[in-house]
Protein backbone atom coordinates (compact mmCIF):
# COMPACT_ATOMS: atom_id res chain seq x y z
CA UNK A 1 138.21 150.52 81.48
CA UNK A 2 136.54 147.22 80.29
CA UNK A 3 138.39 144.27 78.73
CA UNK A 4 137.15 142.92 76.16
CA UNK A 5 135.94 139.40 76.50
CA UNK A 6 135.96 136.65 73.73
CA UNK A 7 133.64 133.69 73.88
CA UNK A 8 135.59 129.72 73.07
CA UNK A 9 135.13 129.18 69.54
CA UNK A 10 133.51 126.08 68.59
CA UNK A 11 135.12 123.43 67.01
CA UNK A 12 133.64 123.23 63.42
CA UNK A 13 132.83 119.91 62.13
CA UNK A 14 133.12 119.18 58.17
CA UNK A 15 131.10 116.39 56.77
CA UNK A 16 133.79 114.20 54.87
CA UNK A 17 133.35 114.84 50.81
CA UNK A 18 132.22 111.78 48.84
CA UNK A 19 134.32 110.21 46.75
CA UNK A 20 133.52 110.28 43.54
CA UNK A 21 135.37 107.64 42.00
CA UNK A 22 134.53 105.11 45.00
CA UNK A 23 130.73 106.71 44.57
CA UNK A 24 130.40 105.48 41.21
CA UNK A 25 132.01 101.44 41.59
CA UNK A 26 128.62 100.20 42.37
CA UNK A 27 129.15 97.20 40.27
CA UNK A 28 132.01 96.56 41.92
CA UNK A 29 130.09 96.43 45.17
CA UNK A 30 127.49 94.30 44.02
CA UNK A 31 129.77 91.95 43.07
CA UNK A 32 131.42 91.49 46.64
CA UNK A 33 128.28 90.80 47.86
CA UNK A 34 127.36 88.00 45.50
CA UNK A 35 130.60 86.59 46.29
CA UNK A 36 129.45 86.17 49.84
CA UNK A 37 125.58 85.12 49.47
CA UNK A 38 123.11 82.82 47.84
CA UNK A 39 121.02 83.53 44.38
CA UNK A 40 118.39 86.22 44.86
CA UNK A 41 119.71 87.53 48.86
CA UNK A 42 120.72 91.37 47.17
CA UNK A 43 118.17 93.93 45.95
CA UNK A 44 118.51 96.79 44.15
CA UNK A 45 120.95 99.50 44.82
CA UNK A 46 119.24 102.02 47.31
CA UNK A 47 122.04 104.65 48.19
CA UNK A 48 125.67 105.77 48.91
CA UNK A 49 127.51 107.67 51.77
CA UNK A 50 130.52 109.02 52.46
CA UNK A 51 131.93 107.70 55.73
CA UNK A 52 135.23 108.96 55.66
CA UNK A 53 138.11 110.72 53.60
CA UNK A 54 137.77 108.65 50.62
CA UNK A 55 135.69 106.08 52.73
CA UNK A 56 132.17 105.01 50.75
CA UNK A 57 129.73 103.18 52.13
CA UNK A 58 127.36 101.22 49.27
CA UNK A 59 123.46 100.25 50.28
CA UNK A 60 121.93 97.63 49.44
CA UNK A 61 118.07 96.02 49.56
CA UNK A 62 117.56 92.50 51.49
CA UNK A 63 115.83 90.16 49.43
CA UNK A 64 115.97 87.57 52.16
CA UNK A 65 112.73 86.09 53.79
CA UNK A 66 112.48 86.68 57.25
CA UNK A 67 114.64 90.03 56.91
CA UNK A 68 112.60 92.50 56.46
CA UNK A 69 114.02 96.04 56.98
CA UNK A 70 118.12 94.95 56.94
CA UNK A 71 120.47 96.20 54.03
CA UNK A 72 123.34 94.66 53.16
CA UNK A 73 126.02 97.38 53.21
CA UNK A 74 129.58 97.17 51.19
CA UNK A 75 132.64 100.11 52.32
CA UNK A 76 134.49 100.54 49.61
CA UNK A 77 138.02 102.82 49.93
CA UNK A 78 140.21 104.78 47.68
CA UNK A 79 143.95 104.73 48.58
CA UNK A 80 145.47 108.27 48.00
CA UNK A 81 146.18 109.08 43.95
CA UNK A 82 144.65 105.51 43.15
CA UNK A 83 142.24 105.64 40.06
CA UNK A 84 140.33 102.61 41.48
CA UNK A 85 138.46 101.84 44.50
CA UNK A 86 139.07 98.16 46.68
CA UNK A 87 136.27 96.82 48.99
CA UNK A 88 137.14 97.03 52.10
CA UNK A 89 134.21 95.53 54.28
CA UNK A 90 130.57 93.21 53.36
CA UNK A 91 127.83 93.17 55.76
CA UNK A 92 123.95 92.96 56.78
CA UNK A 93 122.96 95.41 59.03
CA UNK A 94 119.50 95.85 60.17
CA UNK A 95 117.61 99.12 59.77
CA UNK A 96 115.37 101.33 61.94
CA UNK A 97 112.20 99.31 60.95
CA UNK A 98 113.81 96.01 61.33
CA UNK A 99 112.39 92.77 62.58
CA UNK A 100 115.29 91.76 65.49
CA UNK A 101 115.02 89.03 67.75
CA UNK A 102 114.01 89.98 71.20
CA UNK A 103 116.94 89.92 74.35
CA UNK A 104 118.40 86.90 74.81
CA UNK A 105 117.22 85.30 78.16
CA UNK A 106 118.42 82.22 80.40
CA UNK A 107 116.48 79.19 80.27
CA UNK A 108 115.73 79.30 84.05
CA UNK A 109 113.94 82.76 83.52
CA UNK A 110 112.57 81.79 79.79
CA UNK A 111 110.70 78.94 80.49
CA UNK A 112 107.32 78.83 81.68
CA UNK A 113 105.63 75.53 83.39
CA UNK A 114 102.80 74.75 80.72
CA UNK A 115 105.91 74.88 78.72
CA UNK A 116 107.26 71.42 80.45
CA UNK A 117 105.52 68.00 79.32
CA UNK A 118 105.38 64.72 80.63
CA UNK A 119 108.58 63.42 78.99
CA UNK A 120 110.21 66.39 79.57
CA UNK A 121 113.46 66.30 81.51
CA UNK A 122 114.25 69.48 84.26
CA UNK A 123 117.90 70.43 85.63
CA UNK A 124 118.84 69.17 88.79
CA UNK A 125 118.72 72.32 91.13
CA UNK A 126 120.64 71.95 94.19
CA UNK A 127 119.20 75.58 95.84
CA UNK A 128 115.61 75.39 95.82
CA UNK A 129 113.72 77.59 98.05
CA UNK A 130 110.68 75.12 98.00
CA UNK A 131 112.13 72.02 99.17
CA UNK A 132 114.31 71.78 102.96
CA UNK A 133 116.52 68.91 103.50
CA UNK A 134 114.36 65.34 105.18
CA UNK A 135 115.09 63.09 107.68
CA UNK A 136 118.70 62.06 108.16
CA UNK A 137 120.08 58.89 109.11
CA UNK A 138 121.43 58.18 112.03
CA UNK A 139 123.14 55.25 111.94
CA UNK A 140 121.39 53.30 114.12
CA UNK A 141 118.84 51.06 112.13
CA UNK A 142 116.28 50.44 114.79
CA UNK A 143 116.04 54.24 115.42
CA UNK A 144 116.28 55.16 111.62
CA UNK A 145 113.65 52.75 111.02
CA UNK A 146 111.27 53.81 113.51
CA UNK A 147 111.67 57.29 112.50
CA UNK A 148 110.89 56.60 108.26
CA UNK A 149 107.48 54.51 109.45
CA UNK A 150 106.27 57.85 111.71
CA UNK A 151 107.13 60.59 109.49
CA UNK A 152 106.35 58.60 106.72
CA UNK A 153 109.61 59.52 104.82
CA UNK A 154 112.46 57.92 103.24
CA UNK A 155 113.17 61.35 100.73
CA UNK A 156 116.14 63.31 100.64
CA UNK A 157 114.25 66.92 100.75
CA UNK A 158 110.97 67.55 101.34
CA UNK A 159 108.46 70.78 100.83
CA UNK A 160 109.60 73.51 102.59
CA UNK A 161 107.48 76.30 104.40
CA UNK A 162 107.96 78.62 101.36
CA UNK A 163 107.07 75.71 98.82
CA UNK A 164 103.68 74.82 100.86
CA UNK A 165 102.63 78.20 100.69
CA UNK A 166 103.71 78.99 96.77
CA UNK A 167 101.26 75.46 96.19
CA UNK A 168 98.50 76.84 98.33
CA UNK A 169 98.44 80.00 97.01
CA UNK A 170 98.30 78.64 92.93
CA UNK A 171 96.07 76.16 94.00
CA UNK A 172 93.84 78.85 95.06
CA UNK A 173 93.96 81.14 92.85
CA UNK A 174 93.55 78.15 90.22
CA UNK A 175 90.28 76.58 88.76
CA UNK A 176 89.28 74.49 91.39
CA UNK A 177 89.81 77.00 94.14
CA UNK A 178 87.10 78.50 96.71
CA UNK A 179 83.54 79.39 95.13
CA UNK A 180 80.64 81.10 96.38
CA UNK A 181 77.74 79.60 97.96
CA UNK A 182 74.21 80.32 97.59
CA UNK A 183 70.62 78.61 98.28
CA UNK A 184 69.38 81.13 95.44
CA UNK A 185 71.27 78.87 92.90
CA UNK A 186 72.70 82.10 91.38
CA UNK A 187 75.18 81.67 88.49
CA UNK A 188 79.04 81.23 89.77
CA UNK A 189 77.75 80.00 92.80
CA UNK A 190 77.19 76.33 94.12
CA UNK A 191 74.58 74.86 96.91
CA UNK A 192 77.38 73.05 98.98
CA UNK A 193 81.37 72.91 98.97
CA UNK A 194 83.04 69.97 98.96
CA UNK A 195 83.81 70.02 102.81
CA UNK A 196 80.61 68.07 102.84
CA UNK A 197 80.90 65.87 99.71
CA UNK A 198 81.12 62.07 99.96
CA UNK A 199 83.56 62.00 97.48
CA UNK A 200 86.37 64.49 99.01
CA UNK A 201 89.52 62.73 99.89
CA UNK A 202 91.89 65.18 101.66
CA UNK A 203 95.73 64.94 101.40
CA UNK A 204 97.92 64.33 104.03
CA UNK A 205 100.35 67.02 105.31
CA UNK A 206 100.14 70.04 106.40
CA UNK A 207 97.74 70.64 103.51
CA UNK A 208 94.52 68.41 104.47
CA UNK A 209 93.39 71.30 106.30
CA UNK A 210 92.43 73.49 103.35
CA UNK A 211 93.18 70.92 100.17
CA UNK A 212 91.88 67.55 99.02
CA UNK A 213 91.63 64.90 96.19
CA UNK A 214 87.96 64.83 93.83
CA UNK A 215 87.74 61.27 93.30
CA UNK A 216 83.57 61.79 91.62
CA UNK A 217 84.16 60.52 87.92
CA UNK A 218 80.83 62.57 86.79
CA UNK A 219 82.42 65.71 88.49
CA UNK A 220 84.76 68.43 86.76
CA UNK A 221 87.18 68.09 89.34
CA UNK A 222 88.09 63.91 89.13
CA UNK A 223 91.31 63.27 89.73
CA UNK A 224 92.43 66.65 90.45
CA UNK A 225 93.32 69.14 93.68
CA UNK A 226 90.29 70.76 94.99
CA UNK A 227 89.76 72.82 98.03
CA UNK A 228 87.68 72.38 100.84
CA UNK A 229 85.22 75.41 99.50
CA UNK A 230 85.55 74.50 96.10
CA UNK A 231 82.06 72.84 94.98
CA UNK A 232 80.07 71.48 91.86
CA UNK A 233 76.79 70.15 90.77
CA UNK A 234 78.50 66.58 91.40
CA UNK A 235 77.90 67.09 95.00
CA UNK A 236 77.06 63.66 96.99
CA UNK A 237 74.30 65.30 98.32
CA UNK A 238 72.92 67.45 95.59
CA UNK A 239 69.36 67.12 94.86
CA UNK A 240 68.72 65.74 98.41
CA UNK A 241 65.26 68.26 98.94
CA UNK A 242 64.55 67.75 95.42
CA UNK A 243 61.10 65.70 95.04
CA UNK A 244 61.48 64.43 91.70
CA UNK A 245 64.41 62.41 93.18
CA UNK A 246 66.31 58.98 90.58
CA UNK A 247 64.29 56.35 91.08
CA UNK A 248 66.63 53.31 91.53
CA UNK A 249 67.55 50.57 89.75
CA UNK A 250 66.26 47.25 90.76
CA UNK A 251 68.70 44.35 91.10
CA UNK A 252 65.96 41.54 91.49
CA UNK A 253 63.06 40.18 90.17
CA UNK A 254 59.74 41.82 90.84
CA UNK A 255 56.52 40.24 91.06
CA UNK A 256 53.11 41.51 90.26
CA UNK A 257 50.22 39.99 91.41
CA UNK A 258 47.74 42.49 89.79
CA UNK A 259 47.42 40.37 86.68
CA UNK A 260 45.29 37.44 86.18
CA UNK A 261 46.68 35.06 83.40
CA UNK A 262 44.04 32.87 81.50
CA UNK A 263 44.57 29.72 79.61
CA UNK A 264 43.18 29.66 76.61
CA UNK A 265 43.64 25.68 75.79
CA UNK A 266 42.12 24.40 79.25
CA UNK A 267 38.99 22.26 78.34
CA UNK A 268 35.88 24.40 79.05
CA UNK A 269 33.93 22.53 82.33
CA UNK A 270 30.18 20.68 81.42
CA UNK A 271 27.24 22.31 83.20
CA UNK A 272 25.91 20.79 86.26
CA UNK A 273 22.96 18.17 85.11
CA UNK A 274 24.10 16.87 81.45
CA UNK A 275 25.51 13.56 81.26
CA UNK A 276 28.75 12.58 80.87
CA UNK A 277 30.84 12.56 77.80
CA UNK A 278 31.27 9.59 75.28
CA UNK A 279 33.48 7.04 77.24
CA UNK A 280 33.62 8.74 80.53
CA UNK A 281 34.02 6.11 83.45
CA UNK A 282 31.35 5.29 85.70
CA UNK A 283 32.97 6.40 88.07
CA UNK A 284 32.80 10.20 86.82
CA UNK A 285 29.28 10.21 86.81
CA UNK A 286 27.28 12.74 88.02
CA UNK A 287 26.23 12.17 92.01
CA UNK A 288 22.63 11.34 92.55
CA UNK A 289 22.40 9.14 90.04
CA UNK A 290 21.50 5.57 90.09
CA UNK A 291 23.35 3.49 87.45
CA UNK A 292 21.00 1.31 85.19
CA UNK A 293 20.19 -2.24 86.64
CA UNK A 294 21.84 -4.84 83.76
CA UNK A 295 19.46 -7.65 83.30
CA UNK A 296 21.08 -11.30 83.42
CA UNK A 297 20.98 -13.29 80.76
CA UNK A 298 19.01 -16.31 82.01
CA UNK A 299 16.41 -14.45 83.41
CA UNK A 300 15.06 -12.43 79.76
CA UNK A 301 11.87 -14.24 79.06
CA UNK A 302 10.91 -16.21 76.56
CA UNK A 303 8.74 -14.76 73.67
CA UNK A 304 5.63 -16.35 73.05
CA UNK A 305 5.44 -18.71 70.17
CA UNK A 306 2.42 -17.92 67.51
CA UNK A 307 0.86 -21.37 68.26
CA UNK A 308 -0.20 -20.41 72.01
C-alpha cells in the first residue's frame, strides 16, 4: 500500500490592482512637485504604478541639467471609501541609465601627489612609515651639541629605511633614471652616464651612492635628481674625440703681423742725384757736392770804361 504524497503548495503572489481613482490625479501630482522645485525641473508625465493596495506611484521626466536619466517620482494614496487621492511622498530617484557620482572616498586615499601644489597645505600625520624618529636630546649641551654637528641633524624625524627605498625606487623608475649606453649612438641610448660628468653633484646620505644633483643649465636634467647612470648629450665630456671641436673664445687682443699698412699722405722721397727742393738748407744737400764759392764784394772788377 502506497501513501499518497502531496508536494508544499506555493505561496501565490498577487500583483496589487491599480487604483483607478489615484491612477488618474496626475494633475494633482504634478502639482506637488512644482511645489517643491524650480521653473522648468519636471517633464512630461511618463507612467504610473501601482505599489500597493490603493498605493500609486506617479513618473515623472527630469528636466534638470546634469540629471540625465533620474525621474522625479510622486506616491499618491487613497484612504479606504475616499473619492479623492492625497500625496503622500515627492522625490528624484535616479534610473537604470543614470549619471551617479562615483563612491565616496577619503581624502588620504583620493588624492594623488601631482594633485598637491606649492601653496598647498598637507595634514600633519603623526604615523608615517617613511620617516623614524631623529636624534634626541640628552640633556647635556656639550654632548647634544657634538652629536647635531656629526650627524648633521637638528630634525625631529628623519627618512626611514622604508622611505629611502619608496624615493629610490620612483626616482628610478622616473625620467631621469638609468639609460642605456652605447658607442653606436643608437636612439634611447647615451655615450656616457653621468657618473663621469663634471657637472654631477651627488647628495649626501645614504643616497650619494646611486643619486645626485644635475647642476648643467644647457642639460635636461638642471636642477633636478638624476642617477648615477642617467646621461644626456650635456655630458662634460661629450664631443671629446670629435675633430670639429668649439673653437674658443678669445679674451685678449690679437695681433697680426701679416699685414703691411701704407701711408698714403707720407711725402714721396727725391731720387738720388736731383737737387734739392726750393728753400732746402744747405745743410740737406746732397753729399759730394761742393757748395758755390761767393765772390766778395771788393774784389768784382772794375769794367772797363769806353775811353781806354
Amino acid at each position: 500500500m502506497t501513501s499518497s504524497t502531496t508536494a508544499p503548495r506555493r505561496a501565490r503572489t498577487s500583483r496589487p490592482k491599480l487604483d483607478a481613482i489615484a491612477a488618474e490625479a496626475v494633475e494633482l501630482a504634478r502639482e506637488a512637485l512644482l511645489e517643491v522645485t524650480e521653473p522648468g525641473q519636471v517633464g512630461e508625465h511618463l507612467r504610473v504604478e501601482a505599489s500597493g493596495e490603493r498605493l500609486v506611484t506617479h513618473i515623472f521626466d527630469c528636466t534638470m541639467p546634469g540629471y540625465r536619466g533620474w525621474s522625479w517620482v510622486v506616491v499618491l494614496v487613497r484612504a479606504s471609501r475616499a473619492k479623492a487621492a492625497t500625496v503622500a511622498e515627492t522625490a528624484l530617484l535616479p534610473g537604470d541609465d543614470a549619471i551617479l557620482a562615483p563612491e565616496w572616498e577619503p581624502w588620504s586615499e583620493r588624492l594623488k601627489p601631482s594633485d598637491v601644489g606649492a601653496d598647498d597645505l598637507l595634514p600633519y600625520r603623526e604615523h608615517d612609515e617613511r620617516l623614524e624618529e631623529g636624534y634626541e636630546a640628552t640633556g647635556d649641551e656639550d654632548a647634544d651639541r657634538v652629536a647635531l654637528w656629526e650627524l648633521g641633524l637638528g630634525r625631529a624625524r628623519v627618512l626611514s629605511p622604508e622611505g629611502r627605498s619608496e624615493a629610490a625606487e620612483r626616482w628610478i623608475a622616473g625620467e631621469f633614471g638609468p639609460r642605456q649606453t652605447s658607442g653606436r649612438g643608437r636612439r634611447g641610448t647615451v655615450a656616457a652616464n653621468c657618473t663621469s660628468c663634471g657637472f654631477f653633484a651627488k647628495l649626501a646620505g645614504s643616497l650619494r651612492h646611486e643619486f645626485g644633483v644635475c647642476t648643467n643649465e644647457w642639460s635636461p636634467a638642471d636642477g633636478r635628481v638624476v642617477h648615477l647612470n642617467y646621461g644626456c648629450g650635456a655630458h662634460s665630456e661629450t664631443g671629446q674625440l670629435d675633430e670639429d671641436r668649439e673653437i674658443p673664445r678669445s679674451q685678449g687682443v690679437i695681433v697680426d703681423e701679416l699685414d703691411v699698412e701704407i701711408d698714403k699722405d707720407a711725402p714721396a722721397e727725391a731720387p738720388a742725384g736731383d737737387a734739392p727742393a726750393e728753400g732746402t738748407p744747405a745743410e740737406q744737400k746732397p753729399v759730394g757736392e761742393k757748395p758755390a764759392e761767393e765772390t766778395p764784394v771788393d774784389e768784382v772788377p772794375e769794367a772797363d770804361s769806353p775811353e781806354d
